[in-house]
N, C-alpha and C. Protein backbone atom coordinates (compact mmCIF):
# COMPACT_ATOMS: atom_id res chain seq x y z
N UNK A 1 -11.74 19.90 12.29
CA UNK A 1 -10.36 19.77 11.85
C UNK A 1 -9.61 18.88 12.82
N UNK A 2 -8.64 17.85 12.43
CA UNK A 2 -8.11 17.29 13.01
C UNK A 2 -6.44 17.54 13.79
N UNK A 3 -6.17 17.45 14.21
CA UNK A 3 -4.87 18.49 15.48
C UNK A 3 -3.77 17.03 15.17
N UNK A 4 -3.11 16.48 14.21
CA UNK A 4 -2.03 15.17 14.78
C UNK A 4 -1.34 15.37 14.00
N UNK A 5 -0.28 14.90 14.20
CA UNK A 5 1.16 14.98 13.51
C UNK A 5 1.24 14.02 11.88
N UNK A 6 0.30 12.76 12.13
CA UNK A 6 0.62 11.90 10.97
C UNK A 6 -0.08 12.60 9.60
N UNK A 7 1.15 12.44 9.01
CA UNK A 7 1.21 13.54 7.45
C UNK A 7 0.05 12.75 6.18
N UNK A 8 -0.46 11.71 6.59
CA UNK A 8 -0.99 10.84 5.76
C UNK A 8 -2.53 11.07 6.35
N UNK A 9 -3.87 11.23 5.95
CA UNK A 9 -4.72 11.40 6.61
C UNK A 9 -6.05 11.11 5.07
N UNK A 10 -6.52 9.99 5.38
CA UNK A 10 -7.58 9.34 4.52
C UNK A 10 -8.95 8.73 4.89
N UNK A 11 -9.26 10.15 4.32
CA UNK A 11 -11.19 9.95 5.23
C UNK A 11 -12.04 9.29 3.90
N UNK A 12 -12.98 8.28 4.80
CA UNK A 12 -13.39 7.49 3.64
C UNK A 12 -14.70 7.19 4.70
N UNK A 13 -15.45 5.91 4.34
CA UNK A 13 -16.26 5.39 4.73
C UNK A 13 -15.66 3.45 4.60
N UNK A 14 -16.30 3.38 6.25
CA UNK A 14 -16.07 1.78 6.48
C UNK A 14 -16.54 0.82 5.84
N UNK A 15 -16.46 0.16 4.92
CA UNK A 15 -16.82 -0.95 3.92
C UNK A 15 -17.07 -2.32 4.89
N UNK A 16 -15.99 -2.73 5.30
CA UNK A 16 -16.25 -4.19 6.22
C UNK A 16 -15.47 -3.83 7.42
N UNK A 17 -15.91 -4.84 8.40
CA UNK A 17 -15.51 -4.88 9.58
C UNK A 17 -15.18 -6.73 9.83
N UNK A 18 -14.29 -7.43 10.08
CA UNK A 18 -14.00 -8.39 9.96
C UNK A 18 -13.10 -9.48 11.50
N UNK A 19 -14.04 -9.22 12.17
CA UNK A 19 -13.84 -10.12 13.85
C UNK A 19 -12.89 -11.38 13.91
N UNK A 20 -11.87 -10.84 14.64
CA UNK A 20 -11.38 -12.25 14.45
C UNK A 20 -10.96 -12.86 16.28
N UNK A 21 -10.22 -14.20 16.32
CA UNK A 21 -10.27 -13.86 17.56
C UNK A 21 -9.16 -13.24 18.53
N UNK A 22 -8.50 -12.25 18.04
CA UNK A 22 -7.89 -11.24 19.35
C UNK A 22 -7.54 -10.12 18.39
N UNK A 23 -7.69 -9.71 17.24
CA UNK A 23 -8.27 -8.41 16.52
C UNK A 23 -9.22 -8.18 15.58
N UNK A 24 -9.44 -6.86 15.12
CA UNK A 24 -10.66 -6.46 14.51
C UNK A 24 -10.04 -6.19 12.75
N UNK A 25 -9.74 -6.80 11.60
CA UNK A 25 -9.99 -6.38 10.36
C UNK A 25 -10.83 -4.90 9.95
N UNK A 26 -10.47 -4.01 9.57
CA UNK A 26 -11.50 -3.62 9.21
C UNK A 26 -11.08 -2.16 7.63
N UNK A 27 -12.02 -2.49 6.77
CA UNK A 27 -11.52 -1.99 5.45
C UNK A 27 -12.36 -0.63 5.66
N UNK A 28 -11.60 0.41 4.91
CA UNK A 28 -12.05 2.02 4.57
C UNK A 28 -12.06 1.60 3.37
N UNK A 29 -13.23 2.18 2.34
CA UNK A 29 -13.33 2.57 1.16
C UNK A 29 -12.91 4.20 1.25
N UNK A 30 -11.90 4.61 0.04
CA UNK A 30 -11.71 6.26 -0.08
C UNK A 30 -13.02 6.47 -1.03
N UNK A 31 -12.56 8.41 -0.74
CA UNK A 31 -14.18 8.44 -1.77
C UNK A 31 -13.80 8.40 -3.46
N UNK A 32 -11.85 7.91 -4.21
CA UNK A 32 -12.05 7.76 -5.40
C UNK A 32 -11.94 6.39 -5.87
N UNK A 33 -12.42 5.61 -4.83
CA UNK A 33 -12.83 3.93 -4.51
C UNK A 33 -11.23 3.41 -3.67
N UNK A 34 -10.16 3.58 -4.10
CA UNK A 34 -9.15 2.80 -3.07
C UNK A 34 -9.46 2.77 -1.95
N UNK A 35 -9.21 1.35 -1.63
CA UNK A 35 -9.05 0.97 -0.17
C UNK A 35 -8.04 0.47 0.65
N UNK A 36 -8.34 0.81 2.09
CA UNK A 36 -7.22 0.58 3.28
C UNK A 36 -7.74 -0.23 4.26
N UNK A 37 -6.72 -1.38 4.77
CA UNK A 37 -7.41 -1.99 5.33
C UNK A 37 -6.41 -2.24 6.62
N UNK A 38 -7.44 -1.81 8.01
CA UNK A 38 -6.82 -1.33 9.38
C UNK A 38 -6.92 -2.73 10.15
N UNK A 39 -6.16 -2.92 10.66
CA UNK A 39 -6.09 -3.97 12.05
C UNK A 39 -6.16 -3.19 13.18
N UNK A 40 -7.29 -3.33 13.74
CA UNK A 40 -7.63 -2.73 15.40
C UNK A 40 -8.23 -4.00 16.43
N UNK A 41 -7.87 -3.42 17.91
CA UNK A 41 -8.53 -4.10 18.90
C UNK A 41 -10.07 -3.98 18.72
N UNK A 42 -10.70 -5.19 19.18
CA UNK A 42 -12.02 -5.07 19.23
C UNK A 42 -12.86 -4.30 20.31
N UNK A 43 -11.70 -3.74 21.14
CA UNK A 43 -12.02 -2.69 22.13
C UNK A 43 -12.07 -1.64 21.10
N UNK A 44 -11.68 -1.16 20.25
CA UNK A 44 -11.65 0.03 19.29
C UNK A 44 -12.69 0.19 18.75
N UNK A 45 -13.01 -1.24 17.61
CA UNK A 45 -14.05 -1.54 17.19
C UNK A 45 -15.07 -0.89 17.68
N UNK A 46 -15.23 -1.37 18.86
CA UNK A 46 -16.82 -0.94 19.91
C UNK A 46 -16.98 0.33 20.28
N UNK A 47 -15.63 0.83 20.66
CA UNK A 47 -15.85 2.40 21.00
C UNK A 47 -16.00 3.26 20.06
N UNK A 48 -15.07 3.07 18.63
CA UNK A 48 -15.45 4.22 17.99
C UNK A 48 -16.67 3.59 16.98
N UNK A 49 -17.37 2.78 17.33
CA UNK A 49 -18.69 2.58 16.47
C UNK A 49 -18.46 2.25 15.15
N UNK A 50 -17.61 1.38 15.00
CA UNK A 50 -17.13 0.82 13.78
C UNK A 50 -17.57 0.26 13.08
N UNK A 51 -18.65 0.26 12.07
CA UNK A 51 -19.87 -0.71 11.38
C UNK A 51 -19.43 0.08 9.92
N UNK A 52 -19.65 -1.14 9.01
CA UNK A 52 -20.28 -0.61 7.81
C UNK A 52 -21.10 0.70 7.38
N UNK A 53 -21.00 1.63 6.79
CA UNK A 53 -21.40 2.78 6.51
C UNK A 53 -21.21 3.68 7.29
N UNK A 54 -20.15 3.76 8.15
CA UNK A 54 -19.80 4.73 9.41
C UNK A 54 -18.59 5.42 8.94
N UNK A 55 -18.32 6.66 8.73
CA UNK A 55 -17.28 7.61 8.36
C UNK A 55 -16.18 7.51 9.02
N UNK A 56 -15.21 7.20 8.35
CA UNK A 56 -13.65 7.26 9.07
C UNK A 56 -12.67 7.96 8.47
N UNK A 57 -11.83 8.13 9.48
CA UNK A 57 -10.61 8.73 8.83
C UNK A 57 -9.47 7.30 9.17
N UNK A 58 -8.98 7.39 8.11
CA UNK A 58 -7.27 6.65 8.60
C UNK A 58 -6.02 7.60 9.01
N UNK A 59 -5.34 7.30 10.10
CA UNK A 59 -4.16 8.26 9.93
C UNK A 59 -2.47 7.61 9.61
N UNK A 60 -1.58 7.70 8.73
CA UNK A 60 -0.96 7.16 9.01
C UNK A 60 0.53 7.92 8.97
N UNK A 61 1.57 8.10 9.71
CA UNK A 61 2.80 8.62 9.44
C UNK A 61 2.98 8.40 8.20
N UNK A 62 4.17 9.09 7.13
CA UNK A 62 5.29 9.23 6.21
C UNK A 62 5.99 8.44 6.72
N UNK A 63 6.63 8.13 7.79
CA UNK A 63 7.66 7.76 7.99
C UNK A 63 7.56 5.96 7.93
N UNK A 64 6.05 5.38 8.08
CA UNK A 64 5.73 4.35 7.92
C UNK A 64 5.31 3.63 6.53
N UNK A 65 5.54 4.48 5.74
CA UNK A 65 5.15 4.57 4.52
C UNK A 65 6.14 4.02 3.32
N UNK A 66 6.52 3.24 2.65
CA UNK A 66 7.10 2.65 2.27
C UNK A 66 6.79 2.83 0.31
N UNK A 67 7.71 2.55 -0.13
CA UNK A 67 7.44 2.89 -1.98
C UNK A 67 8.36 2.16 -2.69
N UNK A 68 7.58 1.48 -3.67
CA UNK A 68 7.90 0.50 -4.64
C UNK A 68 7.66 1.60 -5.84
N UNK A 69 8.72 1.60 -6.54
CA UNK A 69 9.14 1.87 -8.19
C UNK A 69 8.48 1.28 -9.49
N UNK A 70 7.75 2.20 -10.15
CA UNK A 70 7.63 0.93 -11.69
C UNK A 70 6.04 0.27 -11.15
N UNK A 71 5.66 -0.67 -12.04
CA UNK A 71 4.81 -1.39 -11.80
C UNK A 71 5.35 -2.59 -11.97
N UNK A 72 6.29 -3.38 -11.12
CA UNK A 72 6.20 -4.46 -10.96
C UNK A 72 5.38 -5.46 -10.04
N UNK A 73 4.92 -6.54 -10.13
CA UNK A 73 3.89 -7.50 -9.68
C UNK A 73 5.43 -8.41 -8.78
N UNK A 74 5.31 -7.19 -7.50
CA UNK A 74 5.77 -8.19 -6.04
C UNK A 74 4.96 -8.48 -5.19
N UNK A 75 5.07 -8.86 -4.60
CA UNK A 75 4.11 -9.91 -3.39
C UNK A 75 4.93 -9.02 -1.86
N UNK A 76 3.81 -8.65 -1.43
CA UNK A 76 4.69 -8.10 0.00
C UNK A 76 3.54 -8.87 1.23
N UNK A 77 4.11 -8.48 2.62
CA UNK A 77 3.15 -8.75 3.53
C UNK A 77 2.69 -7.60 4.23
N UNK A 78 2.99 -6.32 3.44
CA UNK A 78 2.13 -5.60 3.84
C UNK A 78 0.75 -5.47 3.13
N UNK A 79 -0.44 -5.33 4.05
CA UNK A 79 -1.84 -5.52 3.39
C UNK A 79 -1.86 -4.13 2.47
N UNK A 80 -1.66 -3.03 2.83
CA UNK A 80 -1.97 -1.90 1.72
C UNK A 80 -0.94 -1.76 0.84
N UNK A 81 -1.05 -2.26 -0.46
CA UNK A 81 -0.87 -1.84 -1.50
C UNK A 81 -1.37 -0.66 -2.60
N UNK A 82 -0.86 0.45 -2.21
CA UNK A 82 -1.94 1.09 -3.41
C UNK A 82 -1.01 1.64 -4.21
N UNK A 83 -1.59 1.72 -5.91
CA UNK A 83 -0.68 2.21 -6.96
C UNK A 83 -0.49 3.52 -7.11
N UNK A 84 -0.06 4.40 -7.44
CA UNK A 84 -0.11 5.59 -8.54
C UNK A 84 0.72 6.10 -9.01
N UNK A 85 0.88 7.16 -8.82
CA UNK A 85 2.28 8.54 -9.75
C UNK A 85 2.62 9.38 -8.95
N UNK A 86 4.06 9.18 -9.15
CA UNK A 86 4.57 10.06 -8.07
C UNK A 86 4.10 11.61 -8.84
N UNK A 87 3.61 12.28 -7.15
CA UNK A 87 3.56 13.61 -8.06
C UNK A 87 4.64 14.75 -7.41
N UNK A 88 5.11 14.52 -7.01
CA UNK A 88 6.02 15.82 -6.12
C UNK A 88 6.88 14.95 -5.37
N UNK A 89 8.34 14.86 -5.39
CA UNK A 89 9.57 15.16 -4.41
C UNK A 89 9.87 16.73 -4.11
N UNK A 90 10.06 16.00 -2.54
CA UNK A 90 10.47 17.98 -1.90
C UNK A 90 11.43 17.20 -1.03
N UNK A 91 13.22 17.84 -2.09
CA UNK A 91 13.78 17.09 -1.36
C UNK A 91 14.81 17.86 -0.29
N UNK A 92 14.82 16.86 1.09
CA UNK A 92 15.76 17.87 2.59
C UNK A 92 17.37 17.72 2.45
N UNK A 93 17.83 17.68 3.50
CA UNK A 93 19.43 17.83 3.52
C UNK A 93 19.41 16.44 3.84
N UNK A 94 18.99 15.81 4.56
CA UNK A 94 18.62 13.75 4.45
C UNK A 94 17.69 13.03 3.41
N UNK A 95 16.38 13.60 3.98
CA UNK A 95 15.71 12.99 3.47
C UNK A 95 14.50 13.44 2.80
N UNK A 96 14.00 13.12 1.78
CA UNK A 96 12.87 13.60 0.93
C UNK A 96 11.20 13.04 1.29
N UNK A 97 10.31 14.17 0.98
CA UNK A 97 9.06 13.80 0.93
C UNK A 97 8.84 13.51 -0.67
N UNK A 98 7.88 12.54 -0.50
CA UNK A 98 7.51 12.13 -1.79
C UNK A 98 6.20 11.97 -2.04
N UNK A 99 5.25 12.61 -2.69
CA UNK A 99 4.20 12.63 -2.94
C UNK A 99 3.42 11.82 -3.77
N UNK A 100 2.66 10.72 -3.37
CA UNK A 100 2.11 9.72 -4.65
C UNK A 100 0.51 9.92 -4.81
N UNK A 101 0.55 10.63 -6.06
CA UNK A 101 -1.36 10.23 -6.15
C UNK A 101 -2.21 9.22 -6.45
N UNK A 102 -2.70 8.48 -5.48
CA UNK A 102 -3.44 7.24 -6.20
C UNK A 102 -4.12 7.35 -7.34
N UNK A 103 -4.90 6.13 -7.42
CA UNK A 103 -5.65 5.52 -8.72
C UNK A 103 -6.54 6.48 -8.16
N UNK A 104 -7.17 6.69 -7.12
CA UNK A 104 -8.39 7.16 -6.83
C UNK A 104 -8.40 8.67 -6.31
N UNK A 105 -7.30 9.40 -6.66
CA UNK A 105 -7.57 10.65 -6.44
C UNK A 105 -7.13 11.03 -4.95
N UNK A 106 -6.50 10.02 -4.33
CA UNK A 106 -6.31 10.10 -2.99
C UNK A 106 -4.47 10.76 -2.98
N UNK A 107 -4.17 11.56 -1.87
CA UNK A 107 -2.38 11.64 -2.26
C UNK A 107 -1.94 11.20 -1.04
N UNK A 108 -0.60 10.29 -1.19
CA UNK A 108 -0.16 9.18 -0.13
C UNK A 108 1.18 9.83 0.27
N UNK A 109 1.71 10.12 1.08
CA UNK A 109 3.30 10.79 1.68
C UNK A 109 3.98 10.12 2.69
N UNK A 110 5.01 10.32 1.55
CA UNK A 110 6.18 8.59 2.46
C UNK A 110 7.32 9.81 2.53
N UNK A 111 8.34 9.82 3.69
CA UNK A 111 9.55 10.12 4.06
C UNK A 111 10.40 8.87 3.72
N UNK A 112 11.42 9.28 2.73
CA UNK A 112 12.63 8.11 2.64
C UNK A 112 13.63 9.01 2.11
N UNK A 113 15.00 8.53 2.33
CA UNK A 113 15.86 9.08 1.75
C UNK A 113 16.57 9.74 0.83
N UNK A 114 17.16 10.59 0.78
CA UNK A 114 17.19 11.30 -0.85
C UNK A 114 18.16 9.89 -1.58
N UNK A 115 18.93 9.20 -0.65
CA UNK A 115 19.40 8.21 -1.58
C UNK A 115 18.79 7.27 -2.18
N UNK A 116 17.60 6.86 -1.69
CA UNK A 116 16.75 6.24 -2.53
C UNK A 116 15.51 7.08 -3.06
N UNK A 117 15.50 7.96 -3.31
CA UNK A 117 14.53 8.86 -4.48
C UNK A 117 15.73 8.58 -5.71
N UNK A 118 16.52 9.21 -5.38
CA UNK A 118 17.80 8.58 -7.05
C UNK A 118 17.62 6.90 -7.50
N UNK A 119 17.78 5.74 -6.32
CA UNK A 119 17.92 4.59 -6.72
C UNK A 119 16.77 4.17 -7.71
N UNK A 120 15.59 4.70 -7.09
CA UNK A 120 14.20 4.48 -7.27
C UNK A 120 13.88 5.03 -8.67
N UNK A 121 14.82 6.19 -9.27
CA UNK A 121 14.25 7.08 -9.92
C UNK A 121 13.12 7.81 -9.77
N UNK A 122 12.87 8.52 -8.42
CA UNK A 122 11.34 8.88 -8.13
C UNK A 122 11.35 10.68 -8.85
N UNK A 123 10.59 10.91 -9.50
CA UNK A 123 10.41 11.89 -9.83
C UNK A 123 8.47 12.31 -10.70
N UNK A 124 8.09 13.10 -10.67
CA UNK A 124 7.20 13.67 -10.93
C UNK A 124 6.37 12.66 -12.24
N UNK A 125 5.53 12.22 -12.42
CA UNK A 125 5.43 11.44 -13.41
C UNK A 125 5.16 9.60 -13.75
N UNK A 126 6.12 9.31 -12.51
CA UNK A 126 6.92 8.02 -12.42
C UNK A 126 5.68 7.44 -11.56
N UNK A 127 5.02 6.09 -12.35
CA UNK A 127 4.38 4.92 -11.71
C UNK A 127 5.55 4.61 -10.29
N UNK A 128 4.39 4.57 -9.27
CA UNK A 128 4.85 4.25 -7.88
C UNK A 128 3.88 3.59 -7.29
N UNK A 129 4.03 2.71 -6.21
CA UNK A 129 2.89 2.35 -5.27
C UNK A 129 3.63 2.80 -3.71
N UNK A 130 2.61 2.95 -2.69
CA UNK A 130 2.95 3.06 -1.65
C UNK A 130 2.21 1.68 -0.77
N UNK A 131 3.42 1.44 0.40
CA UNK A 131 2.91 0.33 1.13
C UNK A 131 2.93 0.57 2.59
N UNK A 132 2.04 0.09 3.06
CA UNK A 132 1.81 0.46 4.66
C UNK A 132 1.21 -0.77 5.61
N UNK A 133 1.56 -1.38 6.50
CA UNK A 133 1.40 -2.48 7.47
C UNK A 133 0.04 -2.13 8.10
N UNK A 134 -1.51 -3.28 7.69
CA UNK A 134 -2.32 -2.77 8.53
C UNK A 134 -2.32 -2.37 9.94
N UNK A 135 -1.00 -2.57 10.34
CA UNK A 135 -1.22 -2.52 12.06
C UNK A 135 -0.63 -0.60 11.94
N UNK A 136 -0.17 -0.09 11.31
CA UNK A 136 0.11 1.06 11.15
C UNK A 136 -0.77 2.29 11.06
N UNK A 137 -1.79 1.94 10.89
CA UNK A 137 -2.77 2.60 10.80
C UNK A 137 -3.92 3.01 11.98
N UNK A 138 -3.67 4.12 12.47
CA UNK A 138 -4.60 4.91 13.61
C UNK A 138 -6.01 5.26 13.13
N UNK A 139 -7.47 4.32 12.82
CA UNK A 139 -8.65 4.81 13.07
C UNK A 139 -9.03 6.10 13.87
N UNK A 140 -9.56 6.99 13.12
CA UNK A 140 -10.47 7.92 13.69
C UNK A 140 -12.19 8.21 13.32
N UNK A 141 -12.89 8.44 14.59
CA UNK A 141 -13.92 9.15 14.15
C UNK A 141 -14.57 10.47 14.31
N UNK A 142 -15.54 10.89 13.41
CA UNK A 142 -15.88 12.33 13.97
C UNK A 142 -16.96 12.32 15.54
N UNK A 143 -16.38 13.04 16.18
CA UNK A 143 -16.97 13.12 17.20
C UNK A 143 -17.45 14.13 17.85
């Protein structure tokens, strides 16, 4: 079991690993096929044994977590894009959790405001994608 605070936690297996010269690319396949794709040091790379067919977890805060409405075709510069349905708002005296289930069976949790769960129309049902900056993303392995 894993002991960390980030509310987002997506164990998959490493698909590619992609060297560049002063970081490491490197894509998780989930197990209902979506993928995430991490920017790490190549010091990381090496230590946690980062190869193709090697089990990972991704971790990433809510709070880094970002959500697009609808299925519209925008262009962002964040590398993870993933689609689905919102399935659950649980909303606070600020701000709301919002629950999105991917295409692949995976569930994604973004913290944003209750004023934009209204703007957004986010509610139970509602096509959503969530977006996240590869550099946002904390690699783990089992150890």
């Amino acid at each position: 079991m894993w002991n960390i605070s980030a509310r987002n936690r997506f164990p998959g297996t490493v698909s590619k690993v992609e060297t560049g010269p002063i970081n490491a690319q490197v894509e998780l396949t989930l197990a209902g096929g979506d993928k995430i794709v991490a920017v790490v040091t190549h010091e990381s790379v090496d230590n946690l044994g980062l190869a193709p067919g090697v089990a990972a977890i991704a971790f990433v805060k809510a709070s880094w977590v970002l959500l697009l409405a609808g299925n519209e075709k925008i262009r962002f510069s964040a590398r993870n894009h993933l689609p689905g349905t919102v399935a659950s708002v649980e909303k606070g005296a600020v701000n709301s959790e919002v629950a999105v289930k991917l295409t692949g069976g995976s569930l994604a949790y973004a913290i944003i405001t209750n004023e934009a769960v209204l703007e957004l129309g986010l509610k139970p049902g509602v096509p959503a994608s969530v977006l996240f900056k590869a550099s946002h993303i904390i690699l783990g392995v089992p150890g």
